[in-house]
Protein backbone atom coordinates (compact mmCIF):
# COMPACT_ATOMS: atom_id res chain seq x y z
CA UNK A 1 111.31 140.55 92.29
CA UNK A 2 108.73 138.68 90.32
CA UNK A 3 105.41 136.72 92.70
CA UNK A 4 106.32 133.02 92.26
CA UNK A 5 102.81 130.89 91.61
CA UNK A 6 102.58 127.03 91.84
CA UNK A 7 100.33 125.68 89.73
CA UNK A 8 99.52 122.09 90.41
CA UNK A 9 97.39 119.49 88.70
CA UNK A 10 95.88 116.77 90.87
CA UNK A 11 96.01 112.60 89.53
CA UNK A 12 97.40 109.65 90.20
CA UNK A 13 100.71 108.18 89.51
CA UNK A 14 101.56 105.90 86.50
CA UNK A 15 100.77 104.21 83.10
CA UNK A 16 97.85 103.03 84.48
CA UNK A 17 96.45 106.43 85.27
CA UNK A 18 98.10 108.66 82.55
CA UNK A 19 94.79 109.34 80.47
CA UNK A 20 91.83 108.76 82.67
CA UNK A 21 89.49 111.72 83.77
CA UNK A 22 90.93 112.09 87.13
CA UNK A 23 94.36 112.78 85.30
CA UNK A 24 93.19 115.90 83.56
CA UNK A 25 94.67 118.18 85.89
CA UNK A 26 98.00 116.66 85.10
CA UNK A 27 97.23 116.31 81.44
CA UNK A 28 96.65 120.76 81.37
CA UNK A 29 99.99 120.89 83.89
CA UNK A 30 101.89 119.33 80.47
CA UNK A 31 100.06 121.60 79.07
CA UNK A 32 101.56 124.74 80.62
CA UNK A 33 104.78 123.12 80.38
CA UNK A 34 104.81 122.09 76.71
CA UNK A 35 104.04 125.86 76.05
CA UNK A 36 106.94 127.10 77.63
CA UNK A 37 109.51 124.55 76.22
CA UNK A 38 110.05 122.99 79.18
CA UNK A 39 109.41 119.11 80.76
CA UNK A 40 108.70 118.24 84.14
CA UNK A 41 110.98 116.26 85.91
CA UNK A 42 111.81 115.31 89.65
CA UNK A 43 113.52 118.13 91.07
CA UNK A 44 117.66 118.71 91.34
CA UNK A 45 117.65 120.63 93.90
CA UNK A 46 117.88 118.11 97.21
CA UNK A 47 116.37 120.56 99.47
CA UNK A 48 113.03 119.80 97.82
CA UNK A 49 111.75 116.27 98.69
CA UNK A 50 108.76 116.73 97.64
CA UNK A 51 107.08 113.48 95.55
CA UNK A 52 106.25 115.85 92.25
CA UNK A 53 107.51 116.19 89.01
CA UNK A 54 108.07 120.00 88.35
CA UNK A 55 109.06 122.57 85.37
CA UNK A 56 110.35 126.12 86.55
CA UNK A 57 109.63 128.77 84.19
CA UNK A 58 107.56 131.81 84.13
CA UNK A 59 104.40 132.84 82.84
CA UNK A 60 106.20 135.37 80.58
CA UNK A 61 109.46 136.91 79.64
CA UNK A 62 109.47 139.92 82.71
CA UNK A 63 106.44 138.07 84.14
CA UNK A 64 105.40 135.92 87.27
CA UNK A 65 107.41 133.02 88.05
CA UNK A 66 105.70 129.16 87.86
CA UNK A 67 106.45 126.64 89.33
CA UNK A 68 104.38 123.67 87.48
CA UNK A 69 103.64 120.44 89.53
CA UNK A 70 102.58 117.02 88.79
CA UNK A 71 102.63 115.03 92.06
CA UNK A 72 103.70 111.46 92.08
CA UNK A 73 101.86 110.40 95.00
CA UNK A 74 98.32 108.93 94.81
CA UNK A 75 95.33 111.58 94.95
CA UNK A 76 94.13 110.96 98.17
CA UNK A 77 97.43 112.28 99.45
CA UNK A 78 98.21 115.47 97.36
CA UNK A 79 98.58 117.67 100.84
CA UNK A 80 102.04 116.62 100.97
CA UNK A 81 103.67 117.17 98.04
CA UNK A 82 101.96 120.20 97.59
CA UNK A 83 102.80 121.50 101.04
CA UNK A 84 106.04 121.08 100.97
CA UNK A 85 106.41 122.84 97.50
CA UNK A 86 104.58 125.60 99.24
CA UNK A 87 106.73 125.52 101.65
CA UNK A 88 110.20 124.74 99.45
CA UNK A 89 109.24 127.92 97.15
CA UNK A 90 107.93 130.27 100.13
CA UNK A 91 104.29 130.27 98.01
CA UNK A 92 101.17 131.52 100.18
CA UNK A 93 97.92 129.78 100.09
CA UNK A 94 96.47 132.31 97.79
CA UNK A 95 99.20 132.02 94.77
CA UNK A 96 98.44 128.11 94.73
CA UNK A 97 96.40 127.61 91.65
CA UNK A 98 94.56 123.93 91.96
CA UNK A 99 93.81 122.18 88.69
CA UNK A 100 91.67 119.20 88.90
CA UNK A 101 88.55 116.95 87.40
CA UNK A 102 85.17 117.81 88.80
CA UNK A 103 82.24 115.33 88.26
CA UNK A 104 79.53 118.03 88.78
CA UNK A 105 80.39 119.99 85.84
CA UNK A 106 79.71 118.94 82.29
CA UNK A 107 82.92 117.80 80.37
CA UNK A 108 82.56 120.52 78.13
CA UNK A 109 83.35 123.39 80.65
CA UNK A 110 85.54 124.96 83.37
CA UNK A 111 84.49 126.71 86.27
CA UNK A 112 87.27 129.03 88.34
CA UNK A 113 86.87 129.83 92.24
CA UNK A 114 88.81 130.33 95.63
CA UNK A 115 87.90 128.29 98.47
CA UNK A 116 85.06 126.40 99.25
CA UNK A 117 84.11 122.73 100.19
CA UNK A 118 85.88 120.02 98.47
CA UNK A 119 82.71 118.12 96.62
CA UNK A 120 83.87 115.07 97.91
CA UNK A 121 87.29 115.41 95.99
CA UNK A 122 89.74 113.50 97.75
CA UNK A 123 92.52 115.40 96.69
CA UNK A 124 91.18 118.67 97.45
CA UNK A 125 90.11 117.47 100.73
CA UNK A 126 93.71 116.39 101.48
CA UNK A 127 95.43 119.80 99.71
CA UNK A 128 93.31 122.02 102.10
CA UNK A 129 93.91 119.98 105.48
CA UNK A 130 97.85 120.17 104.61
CA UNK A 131 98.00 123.58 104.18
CA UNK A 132 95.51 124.12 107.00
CA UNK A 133 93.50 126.19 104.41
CA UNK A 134 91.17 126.10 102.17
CA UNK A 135 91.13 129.35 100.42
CA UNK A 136 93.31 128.62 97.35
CA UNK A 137 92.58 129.49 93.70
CA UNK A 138 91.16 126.72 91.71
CA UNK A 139 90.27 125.56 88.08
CA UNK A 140 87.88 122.94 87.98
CA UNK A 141 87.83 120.96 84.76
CA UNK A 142 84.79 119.24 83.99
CA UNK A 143 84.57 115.58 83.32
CA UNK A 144 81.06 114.92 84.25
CA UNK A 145 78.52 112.86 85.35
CA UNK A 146 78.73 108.75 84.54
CA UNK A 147 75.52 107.64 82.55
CA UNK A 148 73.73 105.13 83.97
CA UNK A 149 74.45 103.76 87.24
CA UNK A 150 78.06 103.68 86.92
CA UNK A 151 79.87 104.36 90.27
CA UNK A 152 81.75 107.65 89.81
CA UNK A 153 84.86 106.40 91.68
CA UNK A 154 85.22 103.97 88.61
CA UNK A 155 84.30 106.39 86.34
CA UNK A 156 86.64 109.14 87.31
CA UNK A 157 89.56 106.05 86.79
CA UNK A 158 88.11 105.41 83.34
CA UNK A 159 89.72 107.39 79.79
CA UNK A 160 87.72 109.76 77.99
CA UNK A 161 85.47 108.10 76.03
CA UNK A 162 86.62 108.31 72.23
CA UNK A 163 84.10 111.10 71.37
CA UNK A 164 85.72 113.20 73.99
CA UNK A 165 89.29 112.31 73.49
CA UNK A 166 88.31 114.00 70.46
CA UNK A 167 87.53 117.63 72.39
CA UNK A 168 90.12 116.97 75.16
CA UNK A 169 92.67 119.78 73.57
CA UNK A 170 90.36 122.09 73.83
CA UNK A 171 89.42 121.75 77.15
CA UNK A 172 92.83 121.26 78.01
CA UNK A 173 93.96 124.28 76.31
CA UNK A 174 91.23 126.19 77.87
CA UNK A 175 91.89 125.44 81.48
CA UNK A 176 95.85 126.42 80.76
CA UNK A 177 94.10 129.46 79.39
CA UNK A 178 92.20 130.08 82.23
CA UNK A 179 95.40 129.43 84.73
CA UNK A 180 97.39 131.86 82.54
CA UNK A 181 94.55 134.47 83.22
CA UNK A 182 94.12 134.24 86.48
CA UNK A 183 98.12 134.64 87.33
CA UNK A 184 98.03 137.47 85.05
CA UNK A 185 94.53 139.63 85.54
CA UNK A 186 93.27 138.02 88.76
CA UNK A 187 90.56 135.79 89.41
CA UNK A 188 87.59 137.91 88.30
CA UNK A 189 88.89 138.73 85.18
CA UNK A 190 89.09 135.22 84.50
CA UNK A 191 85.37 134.44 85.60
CA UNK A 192 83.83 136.37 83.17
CA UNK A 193 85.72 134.88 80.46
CA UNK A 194 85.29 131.17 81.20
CA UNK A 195 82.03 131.29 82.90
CA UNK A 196 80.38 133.36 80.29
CA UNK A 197 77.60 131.13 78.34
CA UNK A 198 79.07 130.08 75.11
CA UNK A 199 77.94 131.97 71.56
């Protein structure tokens, strides 16, 4: 029986929301998806109430099971639709891979790690007190610092500037890379690919 994984990218709900930075966890979700043929979509199944859009699939033919999440609830309050999709698909704390915008890492890059504070991120603060846990994989996309004086809680709701819209696949297709990796080699494995300084 193949290890079932949820992979879930943190944003907020909406037009409004679709392509600014704090959406880039959703954005490498569709990602994931698009990869695999499939779409996410509110579940069928009635015995999952959980506010997320999710695609079923696996990470390859014989491979892990996903389950790829978009919730539809605001960030601040990603615990519970990601609890109860741990909970619906019988996932453990450590096969819940995290993706989300991080401010303190340059938009360029990803970093990878399991557990930890939250860095003020609402969302992760919220995942962690739902599942009474911290200690989940994560891949942290960065989006950077705002120039200026520029309060980050407006800059994390702005789009990527048109310079980076311009990059944005590539990170994007990097941090599905990196969630690919760490479902398939582990954690470490992953590290020293996506942490290594860049030629």
């Amino acid at each position: 029986m193949a290890e079932t994984w949820l992979v879930v990218g943190l944003g907020n709900p909406g037009p409004r929301y679709e392509q600014t930075r704090h959406n880039v966890g959703q954005m490498v979700i569709a990602e994931l998806a698009a990869r695999r043929g499939e779409t996410l979509r509110a579940p069928a199944n009635r015995g999952n109430r959980a506010n997320a859009r999710v695609a079923e699939t696996w990470l390859r033919p014989g491979g892990a099971k996903l389950v790829l999440a978009a919730p539809t609830s605001f960030m601040n309050v990603s615990g519970g639709p990601v609890s109860q999709l741990a909970r619906f698909y019988d996932v453990p704390a450590e096969r819940i891979v995290l993706v989300h915008d991080e401010l303190d890492i340059p938009f360029d890059a990803i970093k990878l790690k399991v557990g930890g504070g939250h860095g003020g991120h609402n969302g992760i603060r919220d995942v962690a007190k739902a599942l009474g846990t911290a200690e989940f994989p994560r891949v942290r996309v960065g989006i950077g610092r705002p120039p200026g004086r520029q309060d980050p809680a407006d800059w994390v709701l702005d789009p990527f500037s048109s310079t980076q819209r311009g990059q944005l696949p590539v990170l994007i297709g990097d941090a599905a890379d990196a969630v690919e990796q760490i479902i398939d080699e582990g954690l470490l494995a992953a590290q020293q690919r996506f942490h290594a300084p860049r030629a």
